[in-house]
Protein backbone atom coordinates (compact mmCIF):
# COMPACT_ATOMS: atom_id res chain seq x y z
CA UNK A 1 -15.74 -0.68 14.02
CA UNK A 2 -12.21 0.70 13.93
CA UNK A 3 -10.29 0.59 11.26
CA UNK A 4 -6.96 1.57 12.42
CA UNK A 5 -3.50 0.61 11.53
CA UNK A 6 -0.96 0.76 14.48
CA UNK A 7 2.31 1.15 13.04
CA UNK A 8 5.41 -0.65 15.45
CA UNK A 9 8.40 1.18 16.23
CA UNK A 10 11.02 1.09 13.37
CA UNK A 11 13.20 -1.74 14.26
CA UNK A 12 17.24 -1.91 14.64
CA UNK A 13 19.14 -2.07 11.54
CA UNK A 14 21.37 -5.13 11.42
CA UNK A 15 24.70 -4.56 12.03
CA UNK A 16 27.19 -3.49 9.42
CA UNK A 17 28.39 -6.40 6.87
CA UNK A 18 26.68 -8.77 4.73
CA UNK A 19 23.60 -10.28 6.05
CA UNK A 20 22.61 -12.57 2.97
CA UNK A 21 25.34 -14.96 2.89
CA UNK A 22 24.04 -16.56 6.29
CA UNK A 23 21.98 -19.82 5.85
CA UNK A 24 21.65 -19.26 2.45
CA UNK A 25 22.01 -22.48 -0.38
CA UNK A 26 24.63 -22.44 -2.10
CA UNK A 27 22.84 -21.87 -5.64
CA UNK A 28 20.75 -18.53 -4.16
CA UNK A 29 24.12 -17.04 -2.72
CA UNK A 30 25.81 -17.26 -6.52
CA UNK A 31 23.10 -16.76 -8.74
CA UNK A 32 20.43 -13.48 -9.31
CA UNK A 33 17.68 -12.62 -6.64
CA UNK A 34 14.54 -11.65 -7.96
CA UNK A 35 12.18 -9.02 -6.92
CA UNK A 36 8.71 -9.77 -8.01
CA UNK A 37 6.59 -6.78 -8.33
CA UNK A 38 2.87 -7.34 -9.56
CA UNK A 39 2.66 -3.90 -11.83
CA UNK A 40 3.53 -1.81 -14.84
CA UNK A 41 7.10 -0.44 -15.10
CA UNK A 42 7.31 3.09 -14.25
CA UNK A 43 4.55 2.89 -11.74
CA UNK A 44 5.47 3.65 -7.60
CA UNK A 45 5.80 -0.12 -6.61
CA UNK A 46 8.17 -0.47 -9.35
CA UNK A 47 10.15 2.28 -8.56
CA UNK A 48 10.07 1.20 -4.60
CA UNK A 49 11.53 -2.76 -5.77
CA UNK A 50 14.36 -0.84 -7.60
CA UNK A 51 15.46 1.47 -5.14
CA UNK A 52 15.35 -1.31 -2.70
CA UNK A 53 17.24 -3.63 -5.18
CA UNK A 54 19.88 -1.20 -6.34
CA UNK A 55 20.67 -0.73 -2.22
CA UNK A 56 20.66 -4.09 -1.21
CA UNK A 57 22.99 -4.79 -4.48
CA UNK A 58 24.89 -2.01 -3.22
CA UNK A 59 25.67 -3.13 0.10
CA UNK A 60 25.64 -7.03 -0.37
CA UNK A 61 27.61 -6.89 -2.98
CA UNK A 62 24.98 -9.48 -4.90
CA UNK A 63 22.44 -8.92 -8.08
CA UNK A 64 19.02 -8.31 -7.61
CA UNK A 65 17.05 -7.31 -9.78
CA UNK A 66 13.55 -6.62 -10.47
CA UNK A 67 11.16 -8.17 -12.56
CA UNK A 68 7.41 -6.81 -13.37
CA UNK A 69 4.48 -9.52 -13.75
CA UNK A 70 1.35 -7.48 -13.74
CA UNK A 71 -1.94 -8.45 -13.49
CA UNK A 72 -5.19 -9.01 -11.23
CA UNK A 73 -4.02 -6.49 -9.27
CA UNK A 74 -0.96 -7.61 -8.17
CA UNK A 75 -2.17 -10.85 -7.69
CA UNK A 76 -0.56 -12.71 -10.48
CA UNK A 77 2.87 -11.37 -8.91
CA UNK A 78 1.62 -13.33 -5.90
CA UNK A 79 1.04 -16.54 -7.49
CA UNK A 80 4.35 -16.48 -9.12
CA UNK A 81 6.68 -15.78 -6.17
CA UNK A 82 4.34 -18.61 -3.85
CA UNK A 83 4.83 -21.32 -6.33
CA UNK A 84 9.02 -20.65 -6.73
CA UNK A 85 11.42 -22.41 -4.86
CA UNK A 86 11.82 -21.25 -1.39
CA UNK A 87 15.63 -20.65 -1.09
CA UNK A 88 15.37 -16.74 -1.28
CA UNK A 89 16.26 -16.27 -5.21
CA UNK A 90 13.05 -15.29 -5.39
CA UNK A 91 11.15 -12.75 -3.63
CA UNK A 92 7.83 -10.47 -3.47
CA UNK A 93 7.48 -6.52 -3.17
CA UNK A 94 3.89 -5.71 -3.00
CA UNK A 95 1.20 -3.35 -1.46
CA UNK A 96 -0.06 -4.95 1.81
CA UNK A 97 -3.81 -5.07 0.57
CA UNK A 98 -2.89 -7.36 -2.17
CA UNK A 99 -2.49 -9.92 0.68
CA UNK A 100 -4.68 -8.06 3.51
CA UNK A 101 -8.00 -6.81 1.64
CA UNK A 102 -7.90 -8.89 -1.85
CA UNK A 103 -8.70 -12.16 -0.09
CA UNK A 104 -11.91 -10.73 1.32
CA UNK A 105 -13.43 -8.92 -1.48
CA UNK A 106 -12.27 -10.89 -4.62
CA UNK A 107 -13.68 -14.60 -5.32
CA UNK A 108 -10.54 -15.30 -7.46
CA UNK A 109 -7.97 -15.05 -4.93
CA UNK A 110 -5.96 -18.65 -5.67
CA UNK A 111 -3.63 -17.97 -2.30
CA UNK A 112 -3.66 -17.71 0.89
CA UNK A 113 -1.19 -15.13 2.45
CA UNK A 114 -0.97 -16.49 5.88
CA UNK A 115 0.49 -19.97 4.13
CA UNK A 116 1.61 -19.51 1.32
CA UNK A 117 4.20 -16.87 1.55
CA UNK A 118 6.82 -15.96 4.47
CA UNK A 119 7.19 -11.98 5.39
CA UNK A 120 10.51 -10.86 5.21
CA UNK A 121 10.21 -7.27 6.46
CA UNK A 122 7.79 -4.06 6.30
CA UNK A 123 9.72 -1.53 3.63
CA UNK A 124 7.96 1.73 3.98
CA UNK A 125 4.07 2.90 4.40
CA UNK A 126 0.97 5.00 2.55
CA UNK A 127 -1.65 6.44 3.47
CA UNK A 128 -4.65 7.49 1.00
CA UNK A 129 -6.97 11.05 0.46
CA UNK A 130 -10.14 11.38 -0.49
CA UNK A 131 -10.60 14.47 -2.76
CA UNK A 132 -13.33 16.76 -4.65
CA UNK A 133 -13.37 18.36 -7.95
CA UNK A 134 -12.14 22.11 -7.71
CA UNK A 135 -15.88 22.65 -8.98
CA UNK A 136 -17.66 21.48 -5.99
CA UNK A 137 -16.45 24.93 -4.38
CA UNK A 138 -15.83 22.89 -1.32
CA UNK A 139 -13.15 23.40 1.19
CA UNK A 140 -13.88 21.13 4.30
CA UNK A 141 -14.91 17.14 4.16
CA UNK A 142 -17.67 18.54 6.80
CA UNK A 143 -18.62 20.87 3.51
CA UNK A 144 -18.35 17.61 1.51
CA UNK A 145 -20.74 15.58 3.43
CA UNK A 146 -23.45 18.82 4.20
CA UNK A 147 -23.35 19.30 -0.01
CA UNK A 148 -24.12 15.39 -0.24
CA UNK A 149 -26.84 15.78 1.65
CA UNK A 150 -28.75 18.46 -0.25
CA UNK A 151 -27.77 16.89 -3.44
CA UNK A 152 -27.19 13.59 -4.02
CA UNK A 153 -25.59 13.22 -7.27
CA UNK A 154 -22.10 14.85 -5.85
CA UNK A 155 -21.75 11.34 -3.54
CA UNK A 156 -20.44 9.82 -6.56
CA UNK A 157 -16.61 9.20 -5.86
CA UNK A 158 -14.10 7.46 -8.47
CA UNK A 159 -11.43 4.51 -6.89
CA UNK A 160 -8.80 2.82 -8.72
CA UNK A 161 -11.31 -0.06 -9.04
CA UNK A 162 -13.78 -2.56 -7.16
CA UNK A 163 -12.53 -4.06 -3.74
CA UNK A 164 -9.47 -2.00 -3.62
CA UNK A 165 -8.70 0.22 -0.07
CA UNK A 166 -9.98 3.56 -2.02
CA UNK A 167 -12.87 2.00 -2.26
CA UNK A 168 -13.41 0.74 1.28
CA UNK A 169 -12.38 4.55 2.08
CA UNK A 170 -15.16 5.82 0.36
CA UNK A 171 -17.42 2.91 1.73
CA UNK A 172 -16.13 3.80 5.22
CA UNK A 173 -16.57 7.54 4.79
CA UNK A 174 -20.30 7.72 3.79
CA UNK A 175 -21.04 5.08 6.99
CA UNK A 176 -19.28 7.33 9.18
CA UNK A 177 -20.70 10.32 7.85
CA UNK A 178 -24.64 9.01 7.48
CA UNK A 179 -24.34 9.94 3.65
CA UNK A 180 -24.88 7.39 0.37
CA UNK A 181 -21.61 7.82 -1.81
CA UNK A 182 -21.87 6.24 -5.26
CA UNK A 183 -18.56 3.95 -5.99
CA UNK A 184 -17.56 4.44 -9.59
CA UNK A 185 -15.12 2.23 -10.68
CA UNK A 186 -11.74 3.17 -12.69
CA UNK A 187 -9.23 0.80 -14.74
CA UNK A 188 -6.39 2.51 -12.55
CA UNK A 189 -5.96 5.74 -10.60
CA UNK A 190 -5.01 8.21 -13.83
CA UNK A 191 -8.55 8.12 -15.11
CA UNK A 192 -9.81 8.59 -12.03
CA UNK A 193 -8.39 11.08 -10.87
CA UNK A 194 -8.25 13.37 -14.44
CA UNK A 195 -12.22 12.87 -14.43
CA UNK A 196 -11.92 14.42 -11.21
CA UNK A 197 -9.81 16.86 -12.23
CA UNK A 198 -12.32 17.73 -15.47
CA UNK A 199 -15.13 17.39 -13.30
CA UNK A 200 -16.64 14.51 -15.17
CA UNK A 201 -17.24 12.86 -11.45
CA UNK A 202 -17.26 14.96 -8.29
CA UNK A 203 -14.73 13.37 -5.89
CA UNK A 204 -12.12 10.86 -6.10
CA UNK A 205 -10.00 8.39 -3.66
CA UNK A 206 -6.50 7.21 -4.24
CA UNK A 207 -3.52 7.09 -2.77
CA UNK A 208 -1.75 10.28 -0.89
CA UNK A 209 1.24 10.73 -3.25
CA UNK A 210 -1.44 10.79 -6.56
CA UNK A 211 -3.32 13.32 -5.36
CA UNK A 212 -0.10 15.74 -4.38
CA UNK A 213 0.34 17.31 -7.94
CA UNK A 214 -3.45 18.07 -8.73
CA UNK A 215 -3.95 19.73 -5.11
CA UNK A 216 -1.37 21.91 -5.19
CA UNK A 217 -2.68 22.75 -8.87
CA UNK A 218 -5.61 23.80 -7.52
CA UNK A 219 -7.29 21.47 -10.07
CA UNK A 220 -8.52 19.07 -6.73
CA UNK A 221 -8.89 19.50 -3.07
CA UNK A 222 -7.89 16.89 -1.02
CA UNK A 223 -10.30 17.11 2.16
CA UNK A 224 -8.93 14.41 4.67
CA UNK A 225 -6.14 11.67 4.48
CA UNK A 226 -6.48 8.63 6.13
CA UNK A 227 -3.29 8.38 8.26
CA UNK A 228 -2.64 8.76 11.66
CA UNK A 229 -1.08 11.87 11.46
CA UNK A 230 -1.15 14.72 8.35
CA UNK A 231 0.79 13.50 5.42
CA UNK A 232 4.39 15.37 5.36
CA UNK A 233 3.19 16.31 1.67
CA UNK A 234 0.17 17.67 2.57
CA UNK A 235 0.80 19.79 5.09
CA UNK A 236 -2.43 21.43 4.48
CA UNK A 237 -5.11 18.79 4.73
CA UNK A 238 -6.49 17.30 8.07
CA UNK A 239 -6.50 13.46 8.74
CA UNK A 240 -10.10 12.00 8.98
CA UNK A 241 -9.69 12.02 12.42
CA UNK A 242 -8.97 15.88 12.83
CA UNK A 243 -11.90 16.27 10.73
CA UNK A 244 -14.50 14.54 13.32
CA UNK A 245 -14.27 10.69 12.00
CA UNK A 246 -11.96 9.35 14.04
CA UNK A 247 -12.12 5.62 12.95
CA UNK A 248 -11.35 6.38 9.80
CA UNK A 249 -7.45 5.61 10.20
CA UNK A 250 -5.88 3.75 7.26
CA UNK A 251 -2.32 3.04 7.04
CA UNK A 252 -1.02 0.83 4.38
CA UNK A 253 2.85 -0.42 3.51
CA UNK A 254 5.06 -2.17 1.73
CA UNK A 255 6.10 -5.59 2.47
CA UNK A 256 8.64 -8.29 1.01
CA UNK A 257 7.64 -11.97 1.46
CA UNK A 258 9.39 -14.98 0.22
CA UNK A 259 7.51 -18.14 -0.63
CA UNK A 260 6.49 -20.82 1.89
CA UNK A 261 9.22 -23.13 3.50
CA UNK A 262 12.03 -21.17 2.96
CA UNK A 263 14.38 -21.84 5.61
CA UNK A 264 14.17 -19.33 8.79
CA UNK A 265 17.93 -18.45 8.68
CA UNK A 266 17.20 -17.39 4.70
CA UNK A 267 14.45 -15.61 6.19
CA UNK A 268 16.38 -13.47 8.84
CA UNK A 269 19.72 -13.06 6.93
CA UNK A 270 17.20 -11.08 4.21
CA UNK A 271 14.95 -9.38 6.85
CA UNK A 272 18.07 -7.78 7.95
CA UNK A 273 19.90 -7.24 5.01
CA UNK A 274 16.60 -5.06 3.81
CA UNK A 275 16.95 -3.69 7.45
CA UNK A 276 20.33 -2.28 7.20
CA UNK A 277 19.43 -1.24 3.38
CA UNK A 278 16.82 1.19 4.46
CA UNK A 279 18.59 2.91 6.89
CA UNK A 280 21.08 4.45 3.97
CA UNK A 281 20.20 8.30 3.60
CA UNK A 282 19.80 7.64 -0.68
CA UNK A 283 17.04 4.92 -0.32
CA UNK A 284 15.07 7.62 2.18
CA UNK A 285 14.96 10.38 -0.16
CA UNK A 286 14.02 8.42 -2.99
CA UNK A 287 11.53 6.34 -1.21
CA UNK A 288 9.92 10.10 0.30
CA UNK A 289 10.22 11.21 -3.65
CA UNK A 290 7.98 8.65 -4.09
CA UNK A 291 5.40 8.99 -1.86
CA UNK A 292 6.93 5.91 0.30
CA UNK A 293 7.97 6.52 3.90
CA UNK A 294 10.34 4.58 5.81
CA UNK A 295 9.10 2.14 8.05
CA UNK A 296 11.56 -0.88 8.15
CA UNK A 297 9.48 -3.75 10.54
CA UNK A 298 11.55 -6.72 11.02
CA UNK A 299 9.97 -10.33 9.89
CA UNK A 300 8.45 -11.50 13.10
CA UNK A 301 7.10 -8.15 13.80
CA UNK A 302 6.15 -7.35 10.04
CA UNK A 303 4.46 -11.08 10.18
CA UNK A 304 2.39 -9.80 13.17
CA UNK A 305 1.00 -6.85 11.53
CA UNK A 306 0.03 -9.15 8.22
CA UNK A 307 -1.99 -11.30 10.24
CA UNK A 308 -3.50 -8.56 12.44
CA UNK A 309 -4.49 -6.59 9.30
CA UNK A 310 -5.60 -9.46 7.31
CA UNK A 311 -8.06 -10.27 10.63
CA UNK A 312 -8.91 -6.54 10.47
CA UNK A 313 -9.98 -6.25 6.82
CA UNK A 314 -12.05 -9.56 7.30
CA UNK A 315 -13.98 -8.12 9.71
CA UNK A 316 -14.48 -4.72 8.26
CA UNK A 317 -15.65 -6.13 4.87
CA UNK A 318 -18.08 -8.11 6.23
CA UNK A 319 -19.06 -5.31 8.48
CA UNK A 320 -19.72 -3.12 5.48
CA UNK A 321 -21.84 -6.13 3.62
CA UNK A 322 -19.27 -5.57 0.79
CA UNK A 323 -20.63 -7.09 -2.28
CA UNK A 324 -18.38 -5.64 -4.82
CA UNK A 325 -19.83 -3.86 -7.85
């Protein structure tokens, strides 16, 4: 079972001028556009909605701004934006797996991404690491897996929480490997990963950009990311693939969808508006400051690679027999 996420070719930038005026109702064009993100403020998805905001703002010369309804992991974001009026004032910036991977291992999931909302455009990817406490006095994920099997108490891993990618990573990992990890379950990725760091559980899986600080602090070792290539801030650590596991390829990204029904030109007077926004030099940096990377997909294309992954994770979960904890 693969588990790969091929990533399209970045796609043209819309030409120069404004793109949102085009199709648009009259009431959407005058009043506020809202960005819908389903997390804390201060967190990375927050800070990706306002970069995005402030620089399509900038260049359309409109206000959008973004507004924080956290909860269920994202979810309740979701259930907002599907159940506004579909004229583009409102709009949803959220992790793919909120709409790829919740579906299949959550009972509670109220929507259905493939109806309910409309993808305006891919906005950037993320990849994830999987990575030991500096105690283990492990340097290789081969080292990781041969320790695990002498002593199984170190398979216990920490995750962000139940059904989320980390823990499919860690799920995937110890079927690939032929080792029994333990998933223990975090409110979040901070207490994970400082138990990690104080050695209060032996290995933890989050996201690439959280794990950058405590590896170069020497305080965890991030063994193997999941993308397709080495993660530009981790120079240092192999892919899964490099490290002999070569279906263990995640790639994840952020997309914008709009509810259900709004009207197609809406839909491709945004998808390039966002286009054009995220080829400006500012929104790169920030986004890469972040632990975002560029990958602007164009609606059709970014609708594609929704369904496709949504398919994928289906599969996958019940592959894995997931049953949650």
């Amino acid at each position: 079972m693969t588990t790969r996420r091929h990533f399209l070719s970045f796609a043209a930038a819309a030409a120069a001028g404004s793109a949102l005026g085009w199709g648009r109702p009259a009431a959407a064009q005058a009043g506020v556009t809202k960005l819908f993100v389903g997390f804390q403020a201060g967190g990375g998805f927050d800070a990706l909605a306002r970069i995005v905001a402030e620089q399509l703002q900038k260049h359309e010369g409109k206000t959008f701004i973004v507004e924080n309804k956290p909860g269920a992991a994202g979810r309740l974001a979701v259930d907002s934006v599907r159940r506004s009026a579909p004229d583009g004032s409102v709009l949803l910036v959220t992790p793919s797996p909120v709409l790829t991977l919740a579906p299949h291992t959550e009972s509670d999931v109220a929507f259905d991404p493939l109806r309910d909302l409309v993808t305006i455009a891919r906005l950037a990817s993320f990849d994830y690491g999987f990575a030991v406490s500096a105690a283990l006095n492990v340097s290789t994920l081969q080292d990781y897996i041969d320790a695990v099997r002498k002593d199984g108490k170190l398979g216990a891993y920490g995750s962000p929480g139940v059904g989320l990618t980390p823990h499919l990573v860690g799920m995937i990992l110890g079927r690939e490997a032929g080792i029994e990890l333990l998933h223990v379950p975090y409110k979040g990725t901070a207490p994970a990963l400082q138990d990690a760091m104080g050695n209060q559980v032996p290995a933890v899986c989050a996201t690439a950009p959280a794990l950058v600080a405590g590896h170069k602090s020497g305080r965890i070792r991030v063994l193997a990311t999941t993308g397709s290539q080495r993660n530009p801030d981790l120079p240092d650590v192999p892919t899964f693939t490099e490290s002999g596991l070569k279906d263990l390829v995640i790639e994840d990204w952020a997309v914008m969808s709009a509810p259900a029904g709004t009207p197609a030109p809406v839909v491709d007077a945004l998808s390039k508006a966002v286009l054009a926004s995220l080829t400006d030099p500012k929104l790169q940096q920030q986004f890469k400051q972040q632990g975002f990377y560029p990958a602007g997909l164009a609606a059709e294309a970014a609708a594609a690679l929704l369904k496709s992954d949504y398919e994928q994770w289906k599969t996958l979960v019940k592959a894995l027999d997931f049953k949650g904890n």
